[in-house]
Protein backbone atom coordinates (compact mmCIF):
# COMPACT_ATOMS: atom_id res chain seq x y z
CA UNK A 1 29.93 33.40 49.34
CA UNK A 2 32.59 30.76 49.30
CA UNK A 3 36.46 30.83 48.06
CA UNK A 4 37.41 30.21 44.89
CA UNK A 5 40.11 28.61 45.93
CA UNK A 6 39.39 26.46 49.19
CA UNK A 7 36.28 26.71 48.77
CA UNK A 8 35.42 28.15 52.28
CA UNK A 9 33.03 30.40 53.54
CA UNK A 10 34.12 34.18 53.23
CA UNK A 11 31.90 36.73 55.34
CA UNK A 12 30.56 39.44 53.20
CA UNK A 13 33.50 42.73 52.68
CA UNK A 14 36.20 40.21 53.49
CA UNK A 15 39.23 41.51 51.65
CA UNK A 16 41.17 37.58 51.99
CA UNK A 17 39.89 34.35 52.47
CA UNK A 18 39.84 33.11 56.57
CA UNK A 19 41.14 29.70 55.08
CA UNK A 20 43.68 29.81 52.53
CA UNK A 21 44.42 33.51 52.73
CA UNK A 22 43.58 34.31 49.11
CA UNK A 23 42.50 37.84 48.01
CA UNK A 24 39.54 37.81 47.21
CA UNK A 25 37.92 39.70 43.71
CA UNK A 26 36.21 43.04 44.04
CA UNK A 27 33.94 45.03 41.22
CA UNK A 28 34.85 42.51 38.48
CA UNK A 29 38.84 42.86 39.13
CA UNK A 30 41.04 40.65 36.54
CA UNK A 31 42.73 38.25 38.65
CA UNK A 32 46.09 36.37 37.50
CA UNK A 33 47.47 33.25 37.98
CA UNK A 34 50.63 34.06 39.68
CA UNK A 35 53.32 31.29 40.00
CA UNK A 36 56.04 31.58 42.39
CA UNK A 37 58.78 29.42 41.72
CA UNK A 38 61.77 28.71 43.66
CA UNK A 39 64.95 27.63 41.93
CA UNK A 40 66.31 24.39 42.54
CA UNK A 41 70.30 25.14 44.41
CA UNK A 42 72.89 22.77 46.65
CA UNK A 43 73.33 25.96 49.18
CA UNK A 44 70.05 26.41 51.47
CA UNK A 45 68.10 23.06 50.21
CA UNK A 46 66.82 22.05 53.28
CA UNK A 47 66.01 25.91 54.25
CA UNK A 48 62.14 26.39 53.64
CA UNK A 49 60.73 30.00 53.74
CA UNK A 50 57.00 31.38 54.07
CA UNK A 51 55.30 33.53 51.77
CA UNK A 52 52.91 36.21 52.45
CA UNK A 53 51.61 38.50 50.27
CA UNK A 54 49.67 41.91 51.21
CA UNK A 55 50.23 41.24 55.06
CA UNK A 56 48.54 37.45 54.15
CA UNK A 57 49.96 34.14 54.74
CA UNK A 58 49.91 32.42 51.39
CA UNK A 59 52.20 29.58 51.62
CA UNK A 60 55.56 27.57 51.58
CA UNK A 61 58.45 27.31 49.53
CA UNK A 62 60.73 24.77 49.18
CA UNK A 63 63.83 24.03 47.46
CA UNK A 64 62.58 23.39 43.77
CA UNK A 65 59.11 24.12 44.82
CA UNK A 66 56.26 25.70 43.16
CA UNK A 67 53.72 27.78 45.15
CA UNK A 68 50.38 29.38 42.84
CA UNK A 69 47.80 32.37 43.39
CA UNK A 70 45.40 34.31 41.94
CA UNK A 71 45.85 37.68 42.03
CA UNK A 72 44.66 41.04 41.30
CA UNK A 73 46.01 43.27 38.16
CA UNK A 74 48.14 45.49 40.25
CA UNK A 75 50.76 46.25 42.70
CA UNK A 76 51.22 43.33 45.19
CA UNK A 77 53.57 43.25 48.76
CA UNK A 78 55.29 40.09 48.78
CA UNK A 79 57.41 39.19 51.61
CA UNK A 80 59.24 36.08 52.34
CA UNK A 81 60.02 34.91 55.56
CA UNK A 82 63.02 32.16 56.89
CA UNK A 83 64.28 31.53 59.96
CA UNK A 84 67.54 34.04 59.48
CA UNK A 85 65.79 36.82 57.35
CA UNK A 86 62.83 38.52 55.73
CA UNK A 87 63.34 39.48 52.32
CA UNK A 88 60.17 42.13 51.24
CA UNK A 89 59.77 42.80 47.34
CA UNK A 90 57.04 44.46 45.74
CA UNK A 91 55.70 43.05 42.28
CA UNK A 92 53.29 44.52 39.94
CA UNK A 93 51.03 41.62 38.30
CA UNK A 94 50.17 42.75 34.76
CA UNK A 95 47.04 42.10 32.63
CA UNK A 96 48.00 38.98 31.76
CA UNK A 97 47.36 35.05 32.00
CA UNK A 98 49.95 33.75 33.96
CA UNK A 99 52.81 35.61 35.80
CA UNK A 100 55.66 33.39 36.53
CA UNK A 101 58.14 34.46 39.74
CA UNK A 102 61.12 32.90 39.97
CA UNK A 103 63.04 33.47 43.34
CA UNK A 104 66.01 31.70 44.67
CA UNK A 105 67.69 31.76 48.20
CA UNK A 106 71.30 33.57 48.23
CA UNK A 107 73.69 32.82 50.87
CA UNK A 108 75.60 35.37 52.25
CA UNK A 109 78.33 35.32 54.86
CA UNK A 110 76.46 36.88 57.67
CA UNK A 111 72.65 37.06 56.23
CA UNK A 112 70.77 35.64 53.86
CA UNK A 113 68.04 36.53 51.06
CA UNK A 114 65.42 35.92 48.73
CA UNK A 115 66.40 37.11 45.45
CA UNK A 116 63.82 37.12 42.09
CA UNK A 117 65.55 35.83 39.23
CA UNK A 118 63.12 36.75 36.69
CA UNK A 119 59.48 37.32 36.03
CA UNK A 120 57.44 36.56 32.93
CA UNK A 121 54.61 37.17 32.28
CA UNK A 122 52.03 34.91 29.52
C-alpha cells in the first residue's frame, strides 16, 4: 500500500505515513481536507513554527503561509511548536469538505502563542 499523499510505501497497520506523516484511512473513514492557515502580521514574521498533529510531524508554518491535510472526521491533537513555546489545541474536523484553520502568532511580553482565529468549515 502506498500514501495518498507522498505516495510512499506504508507497511500494513501503519496508523501514519513513514514519509510525510499523514494519517492514514481506516474501515472506509471520511477524511477532510484540512487547511491550516497562518495569518499574515508585522510582529513574529520571520518566526516559523512546526506543526504536528496526533503526536505526528506534519509540517511548517510561515508568516502568511498555508499548510494542508487530510484528515479523519473526528477529534484531532494539534500542537504547534516555535523556538519560545508550544501552543497545544485540540480541533474536531467535521463531516465536511474542507475545514479551514486560521491561526496567528501573538506576542506577549514574556511568552508567546499560537492563537486560532477562526475555523470554517465547507
Amino acid at each position: 500500500m502506498n500514501c495518498n499523499v507522498c505516495n510512499k510505501p506504508i507497511e500494513p497497520g501503519s496508523a501514519f505515513c513513514p514519509g510525510c506523516g499523514n494519517k492514514l484511512v481506516q474501515n472506509n473513514q471520511k477524511m477532510v481536507k484540512v487547511v491550516f492557515h497562518r495569518a499574515k502580521r508585522f510582529t513574529g514574521c520571520a518566526v516559523t513554527f512546526d506543526v504536528f498533529i496526533d503526536n505526528q510531524p506534519i509540517g511548517s508554518l510561515k508568516n502568511n503561509g498555508t499548510l494542508e491535510v487530510m484528515l479523519s472526521v473526528g477529534a484531532h491533537h494539534v500542537i504547534f511548536d516555535m523556538w519560545s513555546a508550544t501552543s497545544p489545541i485540540d480541533i474536531m474536523v467535521p463531516d465536511c469538505n474542507t475545514l479551514n484553520v486560521e491561526v496567528a502568532l501573538e506576542i506577549g511580553l514574556m511568552t508567546n502563542k499560537i492563537v486560532v482565529l477562526s475555523t470554517t468549515a465547507i
